[in-house]
N, C-alpha and C. Protein backbone atom coordinates (compact mmCIF):
# COMPACT_ATOMS: atom_id res chain seq x y z
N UNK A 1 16.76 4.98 39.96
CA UNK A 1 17.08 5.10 38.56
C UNK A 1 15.87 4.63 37.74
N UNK A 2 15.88 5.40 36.65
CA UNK A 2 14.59 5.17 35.97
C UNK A 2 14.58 4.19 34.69
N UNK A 3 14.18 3.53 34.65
CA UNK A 3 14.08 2.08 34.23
C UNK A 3 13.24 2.78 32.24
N UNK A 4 14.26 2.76 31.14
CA UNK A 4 13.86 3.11 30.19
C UNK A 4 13.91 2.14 29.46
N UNK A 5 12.75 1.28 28.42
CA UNK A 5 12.88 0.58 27.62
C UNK A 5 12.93 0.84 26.15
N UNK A 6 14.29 0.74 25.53
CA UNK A 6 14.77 1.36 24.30
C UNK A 6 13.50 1.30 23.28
N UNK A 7 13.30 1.73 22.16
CA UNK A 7 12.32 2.17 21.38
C UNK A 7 12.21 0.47 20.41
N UNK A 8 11.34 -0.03 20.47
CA UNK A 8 11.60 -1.27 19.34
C UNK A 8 11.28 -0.78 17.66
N UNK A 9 12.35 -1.50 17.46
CA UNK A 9 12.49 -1.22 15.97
C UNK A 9 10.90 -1.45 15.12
N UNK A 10 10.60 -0.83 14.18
CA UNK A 10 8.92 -0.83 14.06
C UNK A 10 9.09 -0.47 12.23
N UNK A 11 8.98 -2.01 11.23
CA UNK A 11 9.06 -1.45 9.98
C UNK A 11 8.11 -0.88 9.37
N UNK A 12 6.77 -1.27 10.07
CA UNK A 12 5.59 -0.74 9.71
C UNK A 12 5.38 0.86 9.86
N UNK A 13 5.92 1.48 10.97
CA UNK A 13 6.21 2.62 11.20
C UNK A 13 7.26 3.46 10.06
N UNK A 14 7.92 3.05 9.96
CA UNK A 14 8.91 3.08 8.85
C UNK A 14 8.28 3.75 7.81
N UNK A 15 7.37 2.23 7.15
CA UNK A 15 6.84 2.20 6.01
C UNK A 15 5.88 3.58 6.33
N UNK A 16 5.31 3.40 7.15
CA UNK A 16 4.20 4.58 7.16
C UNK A 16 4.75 5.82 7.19
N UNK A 17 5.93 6.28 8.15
CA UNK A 17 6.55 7.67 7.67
C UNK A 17 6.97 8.10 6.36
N UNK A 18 7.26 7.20 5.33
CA UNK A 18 7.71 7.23 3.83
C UNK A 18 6.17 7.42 3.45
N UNK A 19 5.22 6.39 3.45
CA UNK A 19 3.88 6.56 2.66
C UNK A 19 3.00 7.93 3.07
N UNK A 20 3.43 8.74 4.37
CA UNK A 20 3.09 10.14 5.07
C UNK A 20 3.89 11.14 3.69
N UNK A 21 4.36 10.72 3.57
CA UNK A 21 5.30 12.09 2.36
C UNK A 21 4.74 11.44 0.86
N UNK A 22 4.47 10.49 0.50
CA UNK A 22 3.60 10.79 -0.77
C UNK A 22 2.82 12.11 -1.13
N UNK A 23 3.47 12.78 -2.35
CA UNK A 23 2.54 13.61 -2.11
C UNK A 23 1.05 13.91 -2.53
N UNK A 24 0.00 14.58 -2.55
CA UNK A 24 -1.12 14.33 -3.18
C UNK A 24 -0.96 14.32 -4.71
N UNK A 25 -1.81 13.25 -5.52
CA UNK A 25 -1.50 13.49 -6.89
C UNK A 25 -0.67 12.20 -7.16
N UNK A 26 0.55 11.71 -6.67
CA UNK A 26 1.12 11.00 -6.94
C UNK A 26 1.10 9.38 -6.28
N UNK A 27 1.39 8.36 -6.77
CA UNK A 27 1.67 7.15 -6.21
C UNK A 27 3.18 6.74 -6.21
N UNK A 28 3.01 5.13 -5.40
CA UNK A 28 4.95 4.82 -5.69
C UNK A 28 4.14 3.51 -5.36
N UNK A 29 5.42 2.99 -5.46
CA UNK A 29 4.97 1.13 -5.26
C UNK A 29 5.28 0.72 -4.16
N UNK A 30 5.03 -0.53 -3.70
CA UNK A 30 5.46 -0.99 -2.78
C UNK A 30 7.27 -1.38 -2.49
N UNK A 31 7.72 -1.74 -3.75
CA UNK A 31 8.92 -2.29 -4.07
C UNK A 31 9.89 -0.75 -3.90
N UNK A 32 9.19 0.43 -4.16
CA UNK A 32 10.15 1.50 -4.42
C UNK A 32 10.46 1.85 -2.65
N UNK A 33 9.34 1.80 -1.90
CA UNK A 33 9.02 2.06 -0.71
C UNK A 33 10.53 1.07 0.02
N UNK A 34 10.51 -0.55 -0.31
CA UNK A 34 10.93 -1.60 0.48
C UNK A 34 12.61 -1.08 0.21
N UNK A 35 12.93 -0.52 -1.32
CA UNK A 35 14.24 -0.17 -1.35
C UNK A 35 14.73 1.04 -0.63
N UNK A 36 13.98 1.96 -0.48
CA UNK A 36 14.22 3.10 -0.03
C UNK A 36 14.41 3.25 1.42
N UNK A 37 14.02 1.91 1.96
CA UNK A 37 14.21 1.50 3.29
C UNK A 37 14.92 0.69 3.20
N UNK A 38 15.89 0.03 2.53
CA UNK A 38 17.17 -1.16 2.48
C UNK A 38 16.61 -1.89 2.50
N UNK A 39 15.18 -2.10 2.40
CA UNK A 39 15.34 -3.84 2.19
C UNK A 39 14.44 -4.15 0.95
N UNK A 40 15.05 -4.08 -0.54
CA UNK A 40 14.92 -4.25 -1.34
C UNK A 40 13.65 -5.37 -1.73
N UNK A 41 14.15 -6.57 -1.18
CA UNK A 41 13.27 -7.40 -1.25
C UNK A 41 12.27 -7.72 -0.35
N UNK A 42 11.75 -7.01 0.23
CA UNK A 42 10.60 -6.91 1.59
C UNK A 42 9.72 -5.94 0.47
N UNK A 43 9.26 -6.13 -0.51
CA UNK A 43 8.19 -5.30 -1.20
C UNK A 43 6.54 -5.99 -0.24
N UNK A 44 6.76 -7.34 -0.11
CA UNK A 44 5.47 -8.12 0.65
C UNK A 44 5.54 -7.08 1.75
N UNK A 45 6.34 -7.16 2.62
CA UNK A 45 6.32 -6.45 3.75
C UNK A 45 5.84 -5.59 3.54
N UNK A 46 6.35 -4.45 3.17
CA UNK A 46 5.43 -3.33 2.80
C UNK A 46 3.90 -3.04 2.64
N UNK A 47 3.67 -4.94 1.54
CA UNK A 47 1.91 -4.61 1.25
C UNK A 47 1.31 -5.11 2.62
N UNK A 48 2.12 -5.68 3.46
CA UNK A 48 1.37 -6.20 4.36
C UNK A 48 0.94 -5.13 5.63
N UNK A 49 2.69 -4.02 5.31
CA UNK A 49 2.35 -2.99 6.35
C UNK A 49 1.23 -2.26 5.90
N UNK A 50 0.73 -1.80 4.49
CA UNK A 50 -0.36 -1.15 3.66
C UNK A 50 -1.98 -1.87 4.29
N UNK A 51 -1.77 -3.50 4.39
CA UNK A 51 -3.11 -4.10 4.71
C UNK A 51 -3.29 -3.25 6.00
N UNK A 52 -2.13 -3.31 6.44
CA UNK A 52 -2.82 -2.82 8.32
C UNK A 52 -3.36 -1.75 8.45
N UNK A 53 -2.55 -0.78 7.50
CA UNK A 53 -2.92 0.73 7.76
C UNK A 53 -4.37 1.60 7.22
N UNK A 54 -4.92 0.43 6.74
CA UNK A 54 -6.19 0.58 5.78
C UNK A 54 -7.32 1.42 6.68
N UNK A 55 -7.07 1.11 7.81
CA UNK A 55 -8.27 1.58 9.03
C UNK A 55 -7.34 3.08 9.57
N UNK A 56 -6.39 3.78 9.34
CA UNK A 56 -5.87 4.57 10.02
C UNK A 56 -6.15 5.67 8.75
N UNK A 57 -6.86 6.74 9.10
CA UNK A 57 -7.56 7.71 7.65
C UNK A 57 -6.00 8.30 7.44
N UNK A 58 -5.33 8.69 8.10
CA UNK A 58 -4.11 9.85 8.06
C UNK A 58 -3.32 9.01 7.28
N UNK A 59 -2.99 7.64 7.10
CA UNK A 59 -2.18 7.40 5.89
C UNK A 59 -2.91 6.98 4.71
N UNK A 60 -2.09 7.87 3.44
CA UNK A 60 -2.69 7.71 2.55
C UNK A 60 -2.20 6.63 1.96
N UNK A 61 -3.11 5.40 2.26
CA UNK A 61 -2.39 3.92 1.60
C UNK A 61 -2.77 3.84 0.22
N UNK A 62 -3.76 4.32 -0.34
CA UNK A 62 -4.58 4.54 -1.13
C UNK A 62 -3.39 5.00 -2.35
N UNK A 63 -2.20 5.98 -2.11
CA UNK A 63 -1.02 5.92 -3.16
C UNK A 63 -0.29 5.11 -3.51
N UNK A 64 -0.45 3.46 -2.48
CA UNK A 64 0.62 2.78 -2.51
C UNK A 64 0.23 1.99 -4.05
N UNK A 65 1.12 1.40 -5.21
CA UNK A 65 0.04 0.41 -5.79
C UNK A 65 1.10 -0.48 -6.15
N UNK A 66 1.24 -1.17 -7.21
CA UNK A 66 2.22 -2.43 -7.25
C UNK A 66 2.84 -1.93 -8.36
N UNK A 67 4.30 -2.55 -8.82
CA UNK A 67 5.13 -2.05 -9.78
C UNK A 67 4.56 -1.92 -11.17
N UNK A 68 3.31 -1.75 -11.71
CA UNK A 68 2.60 -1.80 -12.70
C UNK A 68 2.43 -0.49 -12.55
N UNK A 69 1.30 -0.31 -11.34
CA UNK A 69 0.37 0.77 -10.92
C UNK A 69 -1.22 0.28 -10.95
N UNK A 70 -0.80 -1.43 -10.50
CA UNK A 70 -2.01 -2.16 -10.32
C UNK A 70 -2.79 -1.58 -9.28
N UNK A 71 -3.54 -1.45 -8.61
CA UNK A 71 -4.83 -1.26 -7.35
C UNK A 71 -4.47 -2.06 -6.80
N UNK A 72 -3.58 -3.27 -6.59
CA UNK A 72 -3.95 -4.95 -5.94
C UNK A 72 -4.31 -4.19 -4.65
N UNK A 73 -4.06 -3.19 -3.79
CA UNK A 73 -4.61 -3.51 -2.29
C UNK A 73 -6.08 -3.36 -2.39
N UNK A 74 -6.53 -2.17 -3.35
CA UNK A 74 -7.81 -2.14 -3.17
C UNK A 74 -8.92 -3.06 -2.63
N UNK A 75 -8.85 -4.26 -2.63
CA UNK A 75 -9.69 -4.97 -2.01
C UNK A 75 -9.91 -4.77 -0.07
N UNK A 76 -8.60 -4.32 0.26
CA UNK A 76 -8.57 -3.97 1.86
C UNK A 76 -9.36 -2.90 1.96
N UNK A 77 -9.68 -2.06 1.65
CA UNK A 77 -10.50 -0.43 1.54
C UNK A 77 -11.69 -1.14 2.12
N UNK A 78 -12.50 0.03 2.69
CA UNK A 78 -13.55 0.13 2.69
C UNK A 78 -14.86 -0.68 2.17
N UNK A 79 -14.77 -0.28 0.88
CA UNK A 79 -15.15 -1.03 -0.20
C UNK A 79 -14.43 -1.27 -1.30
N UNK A 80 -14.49 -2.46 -2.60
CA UNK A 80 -13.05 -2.66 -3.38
C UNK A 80 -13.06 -0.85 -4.40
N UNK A 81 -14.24 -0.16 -4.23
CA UNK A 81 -13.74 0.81 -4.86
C UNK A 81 -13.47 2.43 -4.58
N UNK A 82 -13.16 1.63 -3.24
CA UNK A 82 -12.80 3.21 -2.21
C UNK A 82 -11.80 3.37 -3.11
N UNK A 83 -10.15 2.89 -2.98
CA UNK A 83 -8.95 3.50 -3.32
C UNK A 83 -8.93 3.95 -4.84
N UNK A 84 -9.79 3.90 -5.52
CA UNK A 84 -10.20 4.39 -6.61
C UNK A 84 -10.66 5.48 -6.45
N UNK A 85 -11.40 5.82 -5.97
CA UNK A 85 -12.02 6.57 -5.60
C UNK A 85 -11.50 7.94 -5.06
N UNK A 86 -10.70 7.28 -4.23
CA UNK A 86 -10.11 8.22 -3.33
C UNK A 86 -8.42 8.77 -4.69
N UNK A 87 -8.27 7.89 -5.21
CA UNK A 87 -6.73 8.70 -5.94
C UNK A 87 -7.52 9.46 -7.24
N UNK A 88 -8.49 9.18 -8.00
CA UNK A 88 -9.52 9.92 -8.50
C UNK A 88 -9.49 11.38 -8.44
N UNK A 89 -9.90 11.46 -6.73
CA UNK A 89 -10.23 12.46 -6.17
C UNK A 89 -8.73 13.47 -6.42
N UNK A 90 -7.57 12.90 -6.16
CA UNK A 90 -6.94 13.64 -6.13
C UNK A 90 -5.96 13.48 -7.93
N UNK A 91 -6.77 13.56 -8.98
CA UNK A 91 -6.65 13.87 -10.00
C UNK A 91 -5.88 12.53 -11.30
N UNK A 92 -5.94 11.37 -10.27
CA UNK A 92 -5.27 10.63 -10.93
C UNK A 92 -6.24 9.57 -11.59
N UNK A 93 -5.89 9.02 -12.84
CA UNK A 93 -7.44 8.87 -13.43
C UNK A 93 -6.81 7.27 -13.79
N UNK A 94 -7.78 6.49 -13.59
CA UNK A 94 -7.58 4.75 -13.18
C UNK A 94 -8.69 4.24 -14.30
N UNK A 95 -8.14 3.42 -14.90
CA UNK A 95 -8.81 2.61 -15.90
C UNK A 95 -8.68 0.85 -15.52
N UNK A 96 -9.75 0.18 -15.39
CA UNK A 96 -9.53 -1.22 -15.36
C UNK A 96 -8.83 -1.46 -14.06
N UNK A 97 -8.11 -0.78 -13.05
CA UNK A 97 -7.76 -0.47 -11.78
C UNK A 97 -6.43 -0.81 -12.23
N UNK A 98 -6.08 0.18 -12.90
CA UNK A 98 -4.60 0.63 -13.04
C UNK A 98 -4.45 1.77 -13.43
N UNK A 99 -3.42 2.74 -12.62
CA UNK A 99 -3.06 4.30 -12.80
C UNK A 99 -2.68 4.13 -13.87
N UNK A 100 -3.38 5.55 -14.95
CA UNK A 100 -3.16 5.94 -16.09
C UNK A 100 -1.51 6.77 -16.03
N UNK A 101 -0.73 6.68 -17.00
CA UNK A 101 0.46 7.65 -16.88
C UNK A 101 0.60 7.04 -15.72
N UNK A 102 1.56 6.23 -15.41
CA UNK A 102 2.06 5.55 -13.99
C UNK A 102 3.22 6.45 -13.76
N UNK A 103 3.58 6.50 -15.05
CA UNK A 103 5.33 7.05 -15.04
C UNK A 103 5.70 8.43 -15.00
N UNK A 104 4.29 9.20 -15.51
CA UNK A 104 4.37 10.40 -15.16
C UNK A 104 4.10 10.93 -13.54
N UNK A 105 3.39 9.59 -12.65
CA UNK A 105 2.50 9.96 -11.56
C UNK A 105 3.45 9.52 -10.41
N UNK A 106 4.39 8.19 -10.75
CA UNK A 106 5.20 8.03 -9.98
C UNK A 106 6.16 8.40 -9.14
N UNK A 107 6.09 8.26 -7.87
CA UNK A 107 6.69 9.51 -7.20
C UNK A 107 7.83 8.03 -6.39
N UNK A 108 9.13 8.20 -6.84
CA UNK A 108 10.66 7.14 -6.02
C UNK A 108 10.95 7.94 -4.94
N UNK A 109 11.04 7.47 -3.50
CA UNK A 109 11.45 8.15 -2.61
C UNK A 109 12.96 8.37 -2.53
N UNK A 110 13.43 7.18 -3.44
CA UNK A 110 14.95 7.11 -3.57
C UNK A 110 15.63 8.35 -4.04
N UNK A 111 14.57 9.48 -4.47
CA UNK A 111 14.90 10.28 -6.09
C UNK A 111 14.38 11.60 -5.01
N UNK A 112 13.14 11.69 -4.65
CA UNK A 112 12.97 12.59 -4.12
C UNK A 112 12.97 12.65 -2.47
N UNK A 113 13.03 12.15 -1.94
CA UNK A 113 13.86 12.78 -0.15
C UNK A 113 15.30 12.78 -0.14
């Protein structure tokens, strides 16, 4: 008999399948992310799952930003003005390292999946 060890629960994974469906153009927060996964108050969690994923190019952490539409991860990037850089690129225009029109750009997973 073949000896299967059940899948361990993985929130970081989680987090990263939700931050995989951002779509280009838009951001969400960390806090919208932590509810949309039940745990409301795990928004840290989230930024912490964001610190890790900084080295993995395929997630775009670079949408995640804080309930403002602060930059705070930006300092994990590359350099502090990669994630600028990079949401820029995809049309979203950052002043003082905060998304302009947050509210137009904001994308709730609660709202849309």
């Amino acid at each position: 008999m073949e000896n299967k060890t059940p899948k361990t629960y993985s929130f970081f994974e989680d987090v990263y399948e939700v931050v995989m469906l951002i779509p280009k153009g838009r951001v969400t927060s960390y806090g919208a992310i932590a509810s949309y996964l039940g745990t409301k108050m795990s928004a840290r969690m989230v930024g912490w799952a964001m610190n890790a994923a900084h080295t993995n190019k395929k997630i775009p952490a670079h949408r995640v930003v804080n309930r403002n539409g602060l930059l705070t991860g930006r300092h994990h990037f590359e350099t502090p003005s990669a994630m600028q850089m990079r949401l820029e690129k995809e049309k979203i225009k950052v002043k003082n390292h905060q998304v302009q029109e947050f509210e137009k750009k904001f994308w709730d997973p609660a709202k849309e999946l």
